[in-house]
Protein backbone atom coordinates (compact mmCIF):
# COMPACT_ATOMS: atom_id res chain seq x y z
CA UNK A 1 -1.07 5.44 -36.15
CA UNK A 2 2.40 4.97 -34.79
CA UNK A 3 3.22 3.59 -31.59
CA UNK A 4 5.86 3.87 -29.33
CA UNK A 5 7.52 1.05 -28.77
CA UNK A 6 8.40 -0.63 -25.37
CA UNK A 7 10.89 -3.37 -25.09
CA UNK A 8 11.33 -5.29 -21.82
CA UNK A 9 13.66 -7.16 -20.16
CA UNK A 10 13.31 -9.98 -18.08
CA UNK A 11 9.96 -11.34 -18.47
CA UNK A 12 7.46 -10.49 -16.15
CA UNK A 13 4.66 -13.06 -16.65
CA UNK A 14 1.16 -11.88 -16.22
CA UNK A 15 1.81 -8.57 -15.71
CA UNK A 16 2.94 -8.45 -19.45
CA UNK A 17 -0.81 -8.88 -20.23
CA UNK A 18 -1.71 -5.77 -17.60
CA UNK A 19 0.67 -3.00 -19.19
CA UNK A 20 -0.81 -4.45 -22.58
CA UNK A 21 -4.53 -4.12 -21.77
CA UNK A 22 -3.87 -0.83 -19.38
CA UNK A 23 -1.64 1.07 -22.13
CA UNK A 24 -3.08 0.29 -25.76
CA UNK A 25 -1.36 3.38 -27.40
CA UNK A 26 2.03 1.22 -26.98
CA UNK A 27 3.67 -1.43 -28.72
CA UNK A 28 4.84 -3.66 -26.06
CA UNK A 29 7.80 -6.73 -26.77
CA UNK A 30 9.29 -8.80 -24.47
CA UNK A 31 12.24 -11.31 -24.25
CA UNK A 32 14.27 -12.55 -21.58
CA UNK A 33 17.87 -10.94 -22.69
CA UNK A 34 18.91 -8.15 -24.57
CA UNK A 35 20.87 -10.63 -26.36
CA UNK A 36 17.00 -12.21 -27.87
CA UNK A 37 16.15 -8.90 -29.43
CA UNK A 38 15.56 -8.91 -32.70
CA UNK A 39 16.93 -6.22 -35.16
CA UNK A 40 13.69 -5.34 -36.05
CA UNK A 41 12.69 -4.20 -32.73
CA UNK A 42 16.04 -2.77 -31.89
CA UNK A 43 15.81 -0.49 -34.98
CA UNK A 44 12.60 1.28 -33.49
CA UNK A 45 12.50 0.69 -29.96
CA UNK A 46 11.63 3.82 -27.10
CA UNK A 47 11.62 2.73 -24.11
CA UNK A 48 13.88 -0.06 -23.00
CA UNK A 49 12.63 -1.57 -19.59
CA UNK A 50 14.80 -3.94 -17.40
CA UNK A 51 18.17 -5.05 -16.84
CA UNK A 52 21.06 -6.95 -18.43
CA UNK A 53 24.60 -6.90 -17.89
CA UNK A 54 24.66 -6.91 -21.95
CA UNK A 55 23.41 -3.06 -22.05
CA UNK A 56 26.58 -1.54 -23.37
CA UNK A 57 27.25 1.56 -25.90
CA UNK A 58 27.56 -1.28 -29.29
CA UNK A 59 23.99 -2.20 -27.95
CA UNK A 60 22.69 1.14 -27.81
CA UNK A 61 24.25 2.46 -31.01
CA UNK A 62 21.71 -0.28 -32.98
CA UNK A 63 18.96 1.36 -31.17
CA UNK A 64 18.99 4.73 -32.80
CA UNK A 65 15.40 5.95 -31.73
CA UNK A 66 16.08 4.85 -27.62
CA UNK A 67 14.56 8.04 -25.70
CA UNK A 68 15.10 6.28 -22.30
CA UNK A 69 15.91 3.54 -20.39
CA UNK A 70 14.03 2.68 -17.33
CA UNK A 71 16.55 0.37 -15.31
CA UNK A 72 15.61 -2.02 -13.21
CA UNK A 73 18.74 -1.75 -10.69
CA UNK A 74 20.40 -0.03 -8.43
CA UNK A 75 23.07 1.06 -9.91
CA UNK A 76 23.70 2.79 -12.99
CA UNK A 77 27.68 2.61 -13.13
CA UNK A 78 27.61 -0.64 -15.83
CA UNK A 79 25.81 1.80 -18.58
CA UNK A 80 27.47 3.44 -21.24
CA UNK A 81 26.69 6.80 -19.44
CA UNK A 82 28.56 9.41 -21.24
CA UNK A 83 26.76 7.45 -24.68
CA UNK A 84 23.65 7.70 -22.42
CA UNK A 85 24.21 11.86 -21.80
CA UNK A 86 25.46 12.41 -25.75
CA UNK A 87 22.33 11.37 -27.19
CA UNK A 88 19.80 12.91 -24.64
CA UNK A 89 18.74 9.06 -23.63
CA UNK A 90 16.45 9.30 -20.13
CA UNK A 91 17.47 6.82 -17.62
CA UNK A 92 15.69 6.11 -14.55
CA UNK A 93 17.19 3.38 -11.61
CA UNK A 94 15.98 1.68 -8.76
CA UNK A 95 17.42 4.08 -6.56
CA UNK A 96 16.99 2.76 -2.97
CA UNK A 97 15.30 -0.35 -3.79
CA UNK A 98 17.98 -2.62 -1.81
CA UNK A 99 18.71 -0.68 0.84
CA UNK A 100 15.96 -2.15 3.45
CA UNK A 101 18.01 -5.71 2.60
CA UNK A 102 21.64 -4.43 2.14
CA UNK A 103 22.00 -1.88 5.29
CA UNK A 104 21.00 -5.41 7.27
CA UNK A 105 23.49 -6.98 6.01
CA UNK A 106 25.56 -4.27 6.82
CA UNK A 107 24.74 -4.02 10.18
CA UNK A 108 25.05 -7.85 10.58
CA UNK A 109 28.88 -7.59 9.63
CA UNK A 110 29.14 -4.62 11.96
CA UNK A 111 27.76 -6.69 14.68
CA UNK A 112 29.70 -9.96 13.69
CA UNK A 113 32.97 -7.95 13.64
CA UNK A 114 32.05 -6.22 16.89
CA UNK A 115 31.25 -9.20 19.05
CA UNK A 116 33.11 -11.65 16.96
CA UNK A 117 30.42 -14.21 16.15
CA UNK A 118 31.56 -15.80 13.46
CA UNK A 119 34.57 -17.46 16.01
CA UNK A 120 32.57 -17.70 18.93
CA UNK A 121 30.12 -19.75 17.04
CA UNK A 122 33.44 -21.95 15.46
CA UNK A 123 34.48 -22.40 19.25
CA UNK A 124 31.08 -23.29 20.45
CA UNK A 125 31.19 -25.77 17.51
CA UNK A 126 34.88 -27.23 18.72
CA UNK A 127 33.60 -27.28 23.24
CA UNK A 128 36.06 -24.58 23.52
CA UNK A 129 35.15 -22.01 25.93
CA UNK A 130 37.40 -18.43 25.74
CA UNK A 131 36.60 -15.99 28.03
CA UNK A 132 39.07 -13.82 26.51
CA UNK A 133 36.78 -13.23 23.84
CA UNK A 134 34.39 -10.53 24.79
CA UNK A 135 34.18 -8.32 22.08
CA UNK A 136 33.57 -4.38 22.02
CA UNK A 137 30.22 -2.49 22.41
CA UNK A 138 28.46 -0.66 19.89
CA UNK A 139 27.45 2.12 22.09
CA UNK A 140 29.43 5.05 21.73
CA UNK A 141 31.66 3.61 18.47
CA UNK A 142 32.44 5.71 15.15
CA UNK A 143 30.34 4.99 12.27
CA UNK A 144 31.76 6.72 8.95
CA UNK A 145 30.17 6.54 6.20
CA UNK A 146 31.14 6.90 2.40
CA UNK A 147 28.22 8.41 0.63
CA UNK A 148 24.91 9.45 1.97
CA UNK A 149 22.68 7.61 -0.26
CA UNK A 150 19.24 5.58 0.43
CA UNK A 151 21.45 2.23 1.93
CA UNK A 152 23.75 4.56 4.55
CA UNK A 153 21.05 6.03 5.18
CA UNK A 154 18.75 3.37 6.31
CA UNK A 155 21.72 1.64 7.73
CA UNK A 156 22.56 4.68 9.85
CA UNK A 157 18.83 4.65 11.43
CA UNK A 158 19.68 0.83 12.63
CA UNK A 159 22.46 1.46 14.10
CA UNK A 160 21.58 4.59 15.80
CA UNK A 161 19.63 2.11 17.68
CA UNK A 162 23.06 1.20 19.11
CA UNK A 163 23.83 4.24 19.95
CA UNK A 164 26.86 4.87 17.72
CA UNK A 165 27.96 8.25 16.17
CA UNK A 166 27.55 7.93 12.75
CA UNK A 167 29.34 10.27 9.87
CA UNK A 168 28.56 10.81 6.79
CA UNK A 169 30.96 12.09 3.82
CA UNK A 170 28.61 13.80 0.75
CA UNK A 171 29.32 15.85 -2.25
CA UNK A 172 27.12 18.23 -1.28
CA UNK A 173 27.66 18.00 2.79
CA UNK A 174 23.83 18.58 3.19
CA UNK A 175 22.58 17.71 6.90
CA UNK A 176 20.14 14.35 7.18
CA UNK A 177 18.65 13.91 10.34
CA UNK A 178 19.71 10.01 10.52
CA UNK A 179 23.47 11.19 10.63
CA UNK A 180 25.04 13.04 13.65
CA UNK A 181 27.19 14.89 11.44
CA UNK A 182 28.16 14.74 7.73
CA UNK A 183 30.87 16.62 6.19
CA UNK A 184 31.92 16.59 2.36
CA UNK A 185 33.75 13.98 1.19
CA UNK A 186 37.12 16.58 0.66
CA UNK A 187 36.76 16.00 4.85
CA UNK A 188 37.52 11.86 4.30
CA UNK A 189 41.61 12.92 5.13
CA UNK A 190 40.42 14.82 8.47
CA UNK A 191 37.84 12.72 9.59
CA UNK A 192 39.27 9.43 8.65
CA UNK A 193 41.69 9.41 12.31
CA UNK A 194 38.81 9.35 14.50
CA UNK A 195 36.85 6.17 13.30
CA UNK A 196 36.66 2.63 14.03
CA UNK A 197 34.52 1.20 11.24
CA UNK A 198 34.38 2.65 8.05
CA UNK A 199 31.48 2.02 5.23
C-alpha cells in the first residue's frame, strides 16, 4: 500500500503523535527546517505543512510529487507563486490568524499618534508639564484603509468604537458592514484628499 506522504515543519511536539495515531493511511515526517529534509523524503513528499523562509521555487523543483502546501502564515507573498500556479500545487494560509493581535497594534499607534503618548510619557519622565500638548480626538477622524482583508477589518470594528469614519479601498469594492464606505482601490487618487490617517 502506498501512502501519502506528509512532511512538517516546525515541530509540533505531542501533537506529532495525534495526527500519527488519528491518520494511519499517511506517512507522517517531521524536522524543524526545510533545510533538515532529507532527499529521500523530498523526492516523494505530498503535503508540505508549516513554514520557513527557505520555501523557494529551487526547493520545490526537488519535490516533484508536492500536491499542496498547507502554510502556516499569513501571508503567501514569500512563495514561489507563479511555480506554485504552473504545477497545479494547492496552497492554503493562515488567512486572518493575526489580525485579533495586529489591528491592536494598529489601533495603539493610531491612538499614540492621536494623543501623542509616546512624548507625553517622555515629558512626564523629564517633570515637564506642556499644556500645549493636547492632542486631537478620534471621534469624527478619517480612517482609510488599504485593503479590506481579515486585519482592516477587525481593526475597523475597534475603532468604530471611536467613532471614526472608516474607508476601505478593495479590488472588488464589495460593501462590509464594519466599513462606512469602501470604494475600489482605482478610487485611492480621489479619496486620498479627504483623510487624516491612512492604513
Amino acid at each position: 500500500m502506498t501512502y501519502m506522504k506528509v512532511v512538517g515543519l516546525n515541530r509540533m511536539r505531542e501533537v506529532e503523535t495525534e495526527l500519527q495515531q488519528s491518520f494511519s493511511d499517511l506517512d507522517f515526517k517531521f524536522y524543524k527546517k526545510a533545510s533538515e529534509i532529507p532527499e529521500s523524503d523530498l523526492a516523494d513528499l505530498d503535503i508540505l505543512v508549516g513554514y520557513d523562509g527557505g520555501i523557494n521555487e529551487a526547493f520545490l523543483r526537488r519535490c516533484p510529487n508536492l500536491k499542496w502546501i498547507a502554510w502556516f502564515a499569513t501571508g503567501v507573498n514569500t512563495l514561489p507563486l507563479d511555480y506554485i500556479a504552473d504545477h497545479g500545487i494547492l496552497v492554503t494560509n493562515g488567512k486572518g490568524v493575526q489580525a485579533k493581535q495586529l489591528s491592536e497594534y494598529i489601533l495603539a499607534f493610531i491612538l499614540d499618534d492621536y494623543k501623542k503618548m509616546k512624548l507625553s510619557y517622555d515629558n512626564q519622565r523629564q517633570h515637564i508639564y506642556d499644556s500645549k500638548i493636547t492632542g486631537k480626538r478620534l471621534s469624527g477622524q478619517t480612517v482609510l484603509f488599504l485593503g479590506t482583508g481579515a486585519i482592516a477589518t477587525r481593526t475597523a470594528k475597534l475603532a468604530k468604537a471611536f467613532n471614526m469614519n472608516l474607508i476601505g479601498l478593495s479590488k472588488s469594492g464589495q460593501n462590509k458592514d464594519e466599513f462606512d464606505e469602501i470604494y475600489t482601490i482605482e478610487s485611492l487618487e480621489s479619496t486620498l484628499p479627504q483623510m487624516l490617517t491612512l492604513l
